[in-house]
Protein backbone atom coordinates (compact mmCIF):
# COMPACT_ATOMS: atom_id res chain seq x y z
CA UNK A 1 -102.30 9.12 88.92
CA UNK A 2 -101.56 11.72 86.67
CA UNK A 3 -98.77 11.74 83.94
CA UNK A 4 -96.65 14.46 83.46
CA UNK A 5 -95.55 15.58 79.78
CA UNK A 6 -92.48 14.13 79.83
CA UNK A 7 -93.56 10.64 80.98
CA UNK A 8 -96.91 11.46 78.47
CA UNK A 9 -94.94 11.83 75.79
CA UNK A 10 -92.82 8.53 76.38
CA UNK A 11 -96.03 6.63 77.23
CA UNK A 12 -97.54 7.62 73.77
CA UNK A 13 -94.11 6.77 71.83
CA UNK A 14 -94.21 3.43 73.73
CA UNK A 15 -97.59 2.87 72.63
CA UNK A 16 -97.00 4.32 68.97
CA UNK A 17 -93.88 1.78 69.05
CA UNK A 18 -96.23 -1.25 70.30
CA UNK A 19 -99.09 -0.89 67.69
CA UNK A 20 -96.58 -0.46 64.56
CA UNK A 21 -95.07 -4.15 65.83
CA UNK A 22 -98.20 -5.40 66.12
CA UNK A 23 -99.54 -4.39 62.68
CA UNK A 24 -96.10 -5.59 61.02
CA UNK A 25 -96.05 -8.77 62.70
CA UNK A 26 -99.92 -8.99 61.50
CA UNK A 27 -98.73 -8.17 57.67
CA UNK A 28 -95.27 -10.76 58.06
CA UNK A 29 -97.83 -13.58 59.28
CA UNK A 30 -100.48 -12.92 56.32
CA UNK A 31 -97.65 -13.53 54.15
CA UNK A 32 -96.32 -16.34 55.79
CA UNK A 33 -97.10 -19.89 54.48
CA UNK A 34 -95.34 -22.15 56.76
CA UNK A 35 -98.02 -22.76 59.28
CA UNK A 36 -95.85 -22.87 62.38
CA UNK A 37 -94.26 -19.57 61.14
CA UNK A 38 -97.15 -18.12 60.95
CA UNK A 39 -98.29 -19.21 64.74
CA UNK A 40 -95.36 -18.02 66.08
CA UNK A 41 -96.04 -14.33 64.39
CA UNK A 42 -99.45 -14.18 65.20
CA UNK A 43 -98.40 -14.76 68.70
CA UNK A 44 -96.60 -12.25 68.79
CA UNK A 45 -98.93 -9.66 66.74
CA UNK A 46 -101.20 -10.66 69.70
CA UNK A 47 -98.52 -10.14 72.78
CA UNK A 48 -97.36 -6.52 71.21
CA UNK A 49 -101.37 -5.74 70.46
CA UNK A 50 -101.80 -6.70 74.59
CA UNK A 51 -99.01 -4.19 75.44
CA UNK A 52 -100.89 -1.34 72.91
CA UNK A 53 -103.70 -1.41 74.63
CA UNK A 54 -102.43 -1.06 78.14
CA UNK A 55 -100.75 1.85 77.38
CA UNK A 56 -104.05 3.28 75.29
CA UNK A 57 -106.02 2.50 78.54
CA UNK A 58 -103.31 4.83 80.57
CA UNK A 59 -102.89 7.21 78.06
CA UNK A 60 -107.14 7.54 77.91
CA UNK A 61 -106.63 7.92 81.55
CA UNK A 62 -104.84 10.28 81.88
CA UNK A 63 -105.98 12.47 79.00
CA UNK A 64 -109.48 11.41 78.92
CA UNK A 65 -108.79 10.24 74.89
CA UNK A 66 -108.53 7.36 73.44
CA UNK A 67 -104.96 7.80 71.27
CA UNK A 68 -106.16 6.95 67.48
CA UNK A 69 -104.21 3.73 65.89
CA UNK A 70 -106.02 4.00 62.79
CA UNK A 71 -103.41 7.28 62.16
CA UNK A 72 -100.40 4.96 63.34
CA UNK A 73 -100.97 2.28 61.00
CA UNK A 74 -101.96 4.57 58.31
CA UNK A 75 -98.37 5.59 58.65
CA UNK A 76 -96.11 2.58 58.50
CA UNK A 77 -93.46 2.32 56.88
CA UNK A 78 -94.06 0.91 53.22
CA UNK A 79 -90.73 -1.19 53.76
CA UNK A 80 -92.12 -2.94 56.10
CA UNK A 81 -95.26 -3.79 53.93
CA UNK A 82 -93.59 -5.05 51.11
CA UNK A 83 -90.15 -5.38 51.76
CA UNK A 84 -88.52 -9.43 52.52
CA UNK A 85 -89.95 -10.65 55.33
CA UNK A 86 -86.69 -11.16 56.98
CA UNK A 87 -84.97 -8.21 56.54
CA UNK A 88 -87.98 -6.81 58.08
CA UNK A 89 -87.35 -9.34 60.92
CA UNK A 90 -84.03 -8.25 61.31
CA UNK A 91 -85.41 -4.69 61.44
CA UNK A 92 -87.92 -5.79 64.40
CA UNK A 93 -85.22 -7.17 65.90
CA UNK A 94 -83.65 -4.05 66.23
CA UNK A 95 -86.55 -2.24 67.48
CA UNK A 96 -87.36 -5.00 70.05
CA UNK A 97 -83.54 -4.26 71.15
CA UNK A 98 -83.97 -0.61 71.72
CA UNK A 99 -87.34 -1.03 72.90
CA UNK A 100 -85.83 -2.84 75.90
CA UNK A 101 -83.32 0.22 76.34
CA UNK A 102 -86.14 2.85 76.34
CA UNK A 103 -88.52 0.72 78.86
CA UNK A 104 -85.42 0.54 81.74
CA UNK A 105 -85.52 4.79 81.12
CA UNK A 106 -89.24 4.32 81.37
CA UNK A 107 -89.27 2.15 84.44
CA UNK A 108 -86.46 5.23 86.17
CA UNK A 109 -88.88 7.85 85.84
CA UNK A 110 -91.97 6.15 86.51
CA UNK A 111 -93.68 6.80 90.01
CA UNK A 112 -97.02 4.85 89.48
CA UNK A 113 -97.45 1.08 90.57
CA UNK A 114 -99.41 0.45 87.63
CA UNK A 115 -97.77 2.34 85.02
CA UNK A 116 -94.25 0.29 86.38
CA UNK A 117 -95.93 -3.09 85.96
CA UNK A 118 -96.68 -2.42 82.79
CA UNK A 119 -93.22 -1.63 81.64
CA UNK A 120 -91.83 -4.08 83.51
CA UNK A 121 -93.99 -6.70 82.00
CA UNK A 122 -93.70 -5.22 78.83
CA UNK A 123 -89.74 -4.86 78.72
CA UNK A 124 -89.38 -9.05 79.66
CA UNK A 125 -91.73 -9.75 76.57
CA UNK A 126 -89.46 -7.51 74.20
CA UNK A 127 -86.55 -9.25 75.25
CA UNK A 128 -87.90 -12.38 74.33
CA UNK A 129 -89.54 -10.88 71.43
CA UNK A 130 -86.11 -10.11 70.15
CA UNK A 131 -84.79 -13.72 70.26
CA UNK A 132 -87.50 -14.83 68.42
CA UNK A 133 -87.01 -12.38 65.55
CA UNK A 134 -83.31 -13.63 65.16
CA UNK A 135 -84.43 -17.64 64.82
CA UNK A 136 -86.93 -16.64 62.51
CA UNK A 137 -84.77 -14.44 60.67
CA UNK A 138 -82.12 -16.86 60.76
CA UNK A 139 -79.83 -16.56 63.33
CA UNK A 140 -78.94 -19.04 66.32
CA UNK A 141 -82.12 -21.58 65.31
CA UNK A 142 -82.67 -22.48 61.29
CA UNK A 143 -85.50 -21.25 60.02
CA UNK A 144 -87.86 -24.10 58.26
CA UNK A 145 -85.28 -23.95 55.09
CA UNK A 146 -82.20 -24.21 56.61
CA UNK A 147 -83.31 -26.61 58.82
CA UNK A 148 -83.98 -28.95 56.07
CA UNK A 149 -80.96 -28.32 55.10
CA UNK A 150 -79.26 -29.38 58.02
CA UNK A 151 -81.56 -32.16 58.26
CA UNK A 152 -79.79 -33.07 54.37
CA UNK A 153 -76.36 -33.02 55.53
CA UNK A 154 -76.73 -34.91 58.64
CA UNK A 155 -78.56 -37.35 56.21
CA UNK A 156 -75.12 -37.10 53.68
CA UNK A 157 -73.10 -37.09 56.87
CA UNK A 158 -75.22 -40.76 57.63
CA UNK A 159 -74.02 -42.16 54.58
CA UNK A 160 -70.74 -41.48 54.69
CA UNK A 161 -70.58 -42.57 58.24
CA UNK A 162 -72.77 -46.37 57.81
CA UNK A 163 -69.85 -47.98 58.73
CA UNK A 164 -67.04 -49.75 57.55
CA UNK A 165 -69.01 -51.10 54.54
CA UNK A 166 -70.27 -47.59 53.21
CA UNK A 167 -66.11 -46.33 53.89
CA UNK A 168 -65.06 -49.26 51.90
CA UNK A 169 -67.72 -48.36 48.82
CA UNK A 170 -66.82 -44.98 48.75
CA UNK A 171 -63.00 -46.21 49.23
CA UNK A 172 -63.21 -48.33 46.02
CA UNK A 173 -65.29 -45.86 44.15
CA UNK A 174 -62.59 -43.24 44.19
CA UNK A 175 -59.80 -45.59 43.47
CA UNK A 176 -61.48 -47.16 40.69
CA UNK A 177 -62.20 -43.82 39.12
CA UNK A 178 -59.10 -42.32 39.40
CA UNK A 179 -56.95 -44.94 38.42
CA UNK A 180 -58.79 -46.21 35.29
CA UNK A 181 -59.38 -42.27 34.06
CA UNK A 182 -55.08 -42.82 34.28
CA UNK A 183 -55.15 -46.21 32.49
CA UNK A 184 -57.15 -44.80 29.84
CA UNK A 185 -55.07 -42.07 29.22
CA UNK A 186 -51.86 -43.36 29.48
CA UNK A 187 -53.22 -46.75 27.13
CA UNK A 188 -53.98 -44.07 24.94
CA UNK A 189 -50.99 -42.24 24.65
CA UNK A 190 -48.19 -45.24 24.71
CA UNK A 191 -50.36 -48.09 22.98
CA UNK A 192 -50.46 -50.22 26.07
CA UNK A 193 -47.12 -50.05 27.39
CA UNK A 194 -45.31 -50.64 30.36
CA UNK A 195 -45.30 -46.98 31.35
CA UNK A 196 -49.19 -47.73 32.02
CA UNK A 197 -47.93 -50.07 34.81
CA UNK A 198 -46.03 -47.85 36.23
CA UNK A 199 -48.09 -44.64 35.95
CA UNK A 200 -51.43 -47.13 37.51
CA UNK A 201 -49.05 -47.88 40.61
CA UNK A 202 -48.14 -44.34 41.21
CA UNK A 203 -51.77 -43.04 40.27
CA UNK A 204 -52.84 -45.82 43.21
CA UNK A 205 -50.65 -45.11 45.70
CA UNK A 206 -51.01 -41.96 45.32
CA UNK A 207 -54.83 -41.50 45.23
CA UNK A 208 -54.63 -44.39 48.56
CA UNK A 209 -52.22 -42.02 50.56
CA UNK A 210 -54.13 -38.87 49.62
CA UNK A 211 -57.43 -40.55 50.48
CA UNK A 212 -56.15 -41.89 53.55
CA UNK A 213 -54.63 -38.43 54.47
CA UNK A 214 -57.91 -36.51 53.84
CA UNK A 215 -60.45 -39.06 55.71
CA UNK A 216 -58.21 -38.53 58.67
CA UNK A 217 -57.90 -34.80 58.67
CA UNK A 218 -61.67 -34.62 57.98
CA UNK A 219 -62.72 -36.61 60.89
CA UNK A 220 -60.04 -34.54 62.92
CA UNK A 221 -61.07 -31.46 62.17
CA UNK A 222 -65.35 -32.42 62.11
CA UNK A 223 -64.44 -33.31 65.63
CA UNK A 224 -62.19 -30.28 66.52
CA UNK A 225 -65.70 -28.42 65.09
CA UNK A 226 -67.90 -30.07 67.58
CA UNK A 227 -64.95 -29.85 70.29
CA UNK A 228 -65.76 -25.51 69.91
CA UNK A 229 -68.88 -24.85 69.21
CA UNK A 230 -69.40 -27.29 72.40
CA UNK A 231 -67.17 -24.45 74.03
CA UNK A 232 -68.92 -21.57 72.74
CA UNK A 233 -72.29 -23.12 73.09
CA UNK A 234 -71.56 -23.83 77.04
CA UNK A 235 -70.29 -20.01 77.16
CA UNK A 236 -73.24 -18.78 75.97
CA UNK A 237 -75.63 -20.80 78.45
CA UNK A 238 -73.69 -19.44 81.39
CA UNK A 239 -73.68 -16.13 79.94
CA UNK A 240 -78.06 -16.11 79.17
CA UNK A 241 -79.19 -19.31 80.04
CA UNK A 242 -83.06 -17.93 79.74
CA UNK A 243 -82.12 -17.03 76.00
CA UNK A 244 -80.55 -20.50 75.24
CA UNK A 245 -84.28 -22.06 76.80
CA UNK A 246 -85.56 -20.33 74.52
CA UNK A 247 -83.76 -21.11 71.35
CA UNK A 248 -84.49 -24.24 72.03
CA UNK A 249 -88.26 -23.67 72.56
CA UNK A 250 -88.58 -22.10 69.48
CA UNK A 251 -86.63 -25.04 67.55
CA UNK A 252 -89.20 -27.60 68.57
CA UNK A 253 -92.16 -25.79 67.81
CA UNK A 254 -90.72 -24.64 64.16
CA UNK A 255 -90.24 -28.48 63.93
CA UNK A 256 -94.08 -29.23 64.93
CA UNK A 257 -94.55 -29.34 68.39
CA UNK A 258 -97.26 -26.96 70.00
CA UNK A 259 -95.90 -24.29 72.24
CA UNK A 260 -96.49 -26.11 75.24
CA UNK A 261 -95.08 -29.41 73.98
CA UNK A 262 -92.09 -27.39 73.36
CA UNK A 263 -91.92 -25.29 76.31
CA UNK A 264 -92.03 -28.75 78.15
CA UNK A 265 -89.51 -30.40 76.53
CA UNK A 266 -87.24 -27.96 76.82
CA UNK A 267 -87.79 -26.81 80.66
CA UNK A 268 -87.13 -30.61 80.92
CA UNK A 269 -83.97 -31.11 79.53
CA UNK A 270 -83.07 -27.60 80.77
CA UNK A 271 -83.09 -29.58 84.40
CA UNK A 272 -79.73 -31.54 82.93
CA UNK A 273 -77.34 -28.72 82.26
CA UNK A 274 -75.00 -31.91 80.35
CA UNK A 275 -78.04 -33.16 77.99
CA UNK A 276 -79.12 -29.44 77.68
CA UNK A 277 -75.34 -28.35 75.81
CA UNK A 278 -75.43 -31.32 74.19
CA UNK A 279 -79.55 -31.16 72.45
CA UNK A 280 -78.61 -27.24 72.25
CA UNK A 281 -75.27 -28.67 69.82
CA UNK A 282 -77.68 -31.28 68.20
CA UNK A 283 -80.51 -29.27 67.57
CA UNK A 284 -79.16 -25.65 66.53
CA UNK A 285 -76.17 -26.91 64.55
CA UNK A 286 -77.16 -30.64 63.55
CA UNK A 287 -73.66 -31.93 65.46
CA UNK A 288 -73.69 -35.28 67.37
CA UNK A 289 -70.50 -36.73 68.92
CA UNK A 290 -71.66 -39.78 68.44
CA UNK A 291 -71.96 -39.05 64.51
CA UNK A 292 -68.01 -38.77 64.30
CA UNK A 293 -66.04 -41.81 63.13
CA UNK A 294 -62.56 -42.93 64.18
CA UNK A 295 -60.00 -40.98 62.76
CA UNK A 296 -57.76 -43.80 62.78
CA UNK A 297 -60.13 -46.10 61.20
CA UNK A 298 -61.59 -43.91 58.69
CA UNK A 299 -57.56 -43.51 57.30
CA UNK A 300 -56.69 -47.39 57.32
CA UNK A 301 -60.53 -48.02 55.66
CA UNK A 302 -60.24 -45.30 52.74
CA UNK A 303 -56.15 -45.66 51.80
CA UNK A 304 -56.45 -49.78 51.99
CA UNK A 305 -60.30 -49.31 50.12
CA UNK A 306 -58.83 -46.69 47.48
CA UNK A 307 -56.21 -48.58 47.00
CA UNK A 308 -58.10 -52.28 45.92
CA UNK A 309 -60.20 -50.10 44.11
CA UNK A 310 -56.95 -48.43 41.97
CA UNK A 311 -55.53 -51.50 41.65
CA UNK A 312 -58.21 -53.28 39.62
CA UNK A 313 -57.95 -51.60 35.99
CA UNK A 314 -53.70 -52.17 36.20
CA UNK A 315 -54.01 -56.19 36.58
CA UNK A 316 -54.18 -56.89 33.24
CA UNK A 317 -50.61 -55.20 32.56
CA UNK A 318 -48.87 -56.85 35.22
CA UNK A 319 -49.52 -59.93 32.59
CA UNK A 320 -49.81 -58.44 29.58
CA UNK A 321 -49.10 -55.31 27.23
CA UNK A 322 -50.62 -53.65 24.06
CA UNK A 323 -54.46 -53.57 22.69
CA UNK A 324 -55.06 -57.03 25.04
CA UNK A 325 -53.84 -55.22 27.93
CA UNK A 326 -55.94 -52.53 27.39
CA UNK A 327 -58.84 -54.41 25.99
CA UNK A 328 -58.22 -56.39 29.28
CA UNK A 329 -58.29 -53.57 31.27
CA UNK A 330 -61.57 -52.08 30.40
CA UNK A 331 -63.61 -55.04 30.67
CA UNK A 332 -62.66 -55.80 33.99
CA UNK A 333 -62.84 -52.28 34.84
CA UNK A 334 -66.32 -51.60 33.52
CA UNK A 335 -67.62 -55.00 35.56
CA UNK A 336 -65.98 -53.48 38.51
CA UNK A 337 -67.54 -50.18 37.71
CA UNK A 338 -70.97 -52.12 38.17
CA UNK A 339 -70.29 -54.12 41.10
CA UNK A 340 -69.26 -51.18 42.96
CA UNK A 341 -72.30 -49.02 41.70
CA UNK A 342 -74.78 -52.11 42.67
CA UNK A 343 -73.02 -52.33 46.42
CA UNK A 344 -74.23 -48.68 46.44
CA UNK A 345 -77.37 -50.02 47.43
CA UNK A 346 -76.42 -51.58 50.55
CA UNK A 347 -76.22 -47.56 52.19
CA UNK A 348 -78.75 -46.15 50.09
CA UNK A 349 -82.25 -46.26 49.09
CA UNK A 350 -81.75 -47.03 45.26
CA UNK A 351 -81.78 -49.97 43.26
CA UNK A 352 -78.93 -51.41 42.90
CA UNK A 353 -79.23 -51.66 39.16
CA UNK A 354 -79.81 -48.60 38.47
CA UNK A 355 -76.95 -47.70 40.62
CA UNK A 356 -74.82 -49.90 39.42
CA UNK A 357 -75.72 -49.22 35.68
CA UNK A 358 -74.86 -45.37 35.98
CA UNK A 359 -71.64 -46.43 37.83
CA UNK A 360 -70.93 -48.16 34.87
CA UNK A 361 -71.99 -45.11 32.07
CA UNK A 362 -69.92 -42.83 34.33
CA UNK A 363 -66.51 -44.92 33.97
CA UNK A 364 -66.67 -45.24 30.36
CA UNK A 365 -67.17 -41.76 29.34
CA UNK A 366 -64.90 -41.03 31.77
CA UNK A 367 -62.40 -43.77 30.14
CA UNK A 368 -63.23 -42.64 26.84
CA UNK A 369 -62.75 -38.75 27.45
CA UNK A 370 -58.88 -39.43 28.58
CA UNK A 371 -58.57 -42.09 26.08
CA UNK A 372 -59.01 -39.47 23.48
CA UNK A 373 -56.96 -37.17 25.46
CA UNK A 374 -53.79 -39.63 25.30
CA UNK A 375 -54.57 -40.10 21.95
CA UNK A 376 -54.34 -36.87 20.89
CA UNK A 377 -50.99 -36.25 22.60
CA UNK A 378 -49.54 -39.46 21.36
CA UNK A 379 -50.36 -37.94 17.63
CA UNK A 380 -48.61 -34.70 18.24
């Protein structure tokens, strides 16, 4: 059937619009070196190249030429040859956008079968098209960077959270730190004095409550975090629950599963809308309920842990004062230093020698630095 001008001339834009995509997406996947990336663009160089030639086969029909893309590529835009790949993903975004907005005035005018089919089939791919640009660009899915960045602070987040033992570690750490960089400095400035007793108490309490205070707010608010973007995650599944399968498509195969494996896996948890929020959560924003520890636990264990740990460089004065006390004081400290350092490597990887012997480096520099510090004061 026979194309008027005005369709003509939208036809030919459409088809201008589809080769340009297709040649960028071809440019942003030869510069691409992660491999899955690089699939995903080429894919998509191939769909827009699909929807180009349609429209050159309708456009040759009805003109009886075939519409030159040699003169359209000659033309494009030398930002989008050389400029970052993701702001030119962003750009594409855009365009897939408004490409959706000019195929439903497309689809109002058009009379032919054929020539609707084609929009039709090209408008759903744009769509789709455009929520692919945004993961890859960075938006509701990590790219391959930021996901292994997520994938390092769920991996922190693990430490932190191995239990009571690792909460204790940690607990003591901080106490012992704090409260012996106080010893030190205080031993400095009064020669050993009582007012060290005193100022370790205080320093321990102190550092205990505020420890305490913190792991509880923490896990409060880490939960009140998962508690919303559960919310806004369910709002946005009711509001495009095609987009959200999709997301979550693309997540898998950016992590290494073909495009079927991950159009499987997620048309299968799709079936359970419950497991569906909560992978979407997981997945997108590295967030697992289970991951949160009791707030009321995580207080008791970091006050009481911070608090052994504080108390450890004041014995000594509780017996003692002067150059013994102190003496005293940073032996017992600097063994502690090490034993807490080794126990390190009951949550990590390390050797617990090497853990516990930079533990140990750590606590006297730090001892010495506000040593020097009370000194200095004390000779004022």
């Amino acid at each position: 059937m026979p194309i008027d001008k005005t369709n003509l001339a939208t036809v030919e834009k459409m088809w201008r619009r589809e080769v340009e995509a297709a040649t960028t997406y071809q440019h942003l996947a030869d510069r691409e070196r992660d491999a899955k990336r690089k699939e995903i663009l080429l894919r998509l160089a191939e769909q827009e190249e699909h929807h180009a030639t349609r429209w050159a086969e309708r456009i040759a029909a009805a003109t009886g030429q075939v519409p030159d893309r040699k003169e359209v590529e000659r033309g494009l835009s030398w930002f989008q040859r050389i400029s970052d790949p993701n702001i030119v993903l962003h750009r594409l975004e855009q365009e897939e956008n408004r490409a959706e907005e000019e195929y439903d005035q497309l689809m109002a005018r058009l009379s032919d079968p054929a020539d609707r089919k084609i929009a039709e089939d090209a408008k759903n791919e744009e769509r789709d098209h455009a929520i692919i640009l945004r993961t890859l660009a960075g938006g509701a899915i990590p790219s391959p960077r930021s996901t292994l960045d997520s994938i390092l602070r769920r991996e922190r987040w693990h430490v932190r959270g191995t239990g009571w033992i690792g909460d204790a570690i940690y607990g003591i750490n901080d106490g012992l730190g704090a409260v012996f960089g106080i010893v030190s400095g205080m031993a400095g400035y009064t020669g050993g004095s009582q007012v060290v007793l005193a100022a370790g108490l205080a320093g321990t309490l102190a550092s205990a409550l505020s420890m305490g205070a913190g792991a509880y707010l923490a896990s409060k608010s880490n939960r009140e975090v998962y508690e919303s973007e559960v919310s806004r995650e369910r709002a946005e599944i009711e509001e495009d629950p095609h987009e959200e399968l999709l997301e979550l498509e693309l997540f898998y195969q950016l992590k290494g599963f073909s495009a079927e494996e991950a159009r499987g896996m997620a048309e299968r948890i799709h079936k359970e809308p419950k497991q569906f929020l909560r992978t979407l959560v997981h997945e997108e924003l590295g967030l697992s309920e289970e991951n949160f520890p009791n707030p009321i636990r995580s207080t008791i264990s970091a006050a009481v842990s911070t608090a052994i740990g504080g108390f450890i460089p004041i014995i000594p004065f509780f017996f003692t004062v002067g150059m013994p006390a102190v003496v005293a004081s940073f032996i017992i400290s600097t063994i502690a230093h090490f034993v807490v350092g080794a126990s390190k490597a009951l949550v990590t990887t390390r050797a617990w020698w090497a853990s516990g012997t930079e533990m140990t480096i750590v606590g006297i520099i730090e001892a010495a630095i506000t040593y020097g510090l009370g000194l200095a004061f004390a000779a004022r």
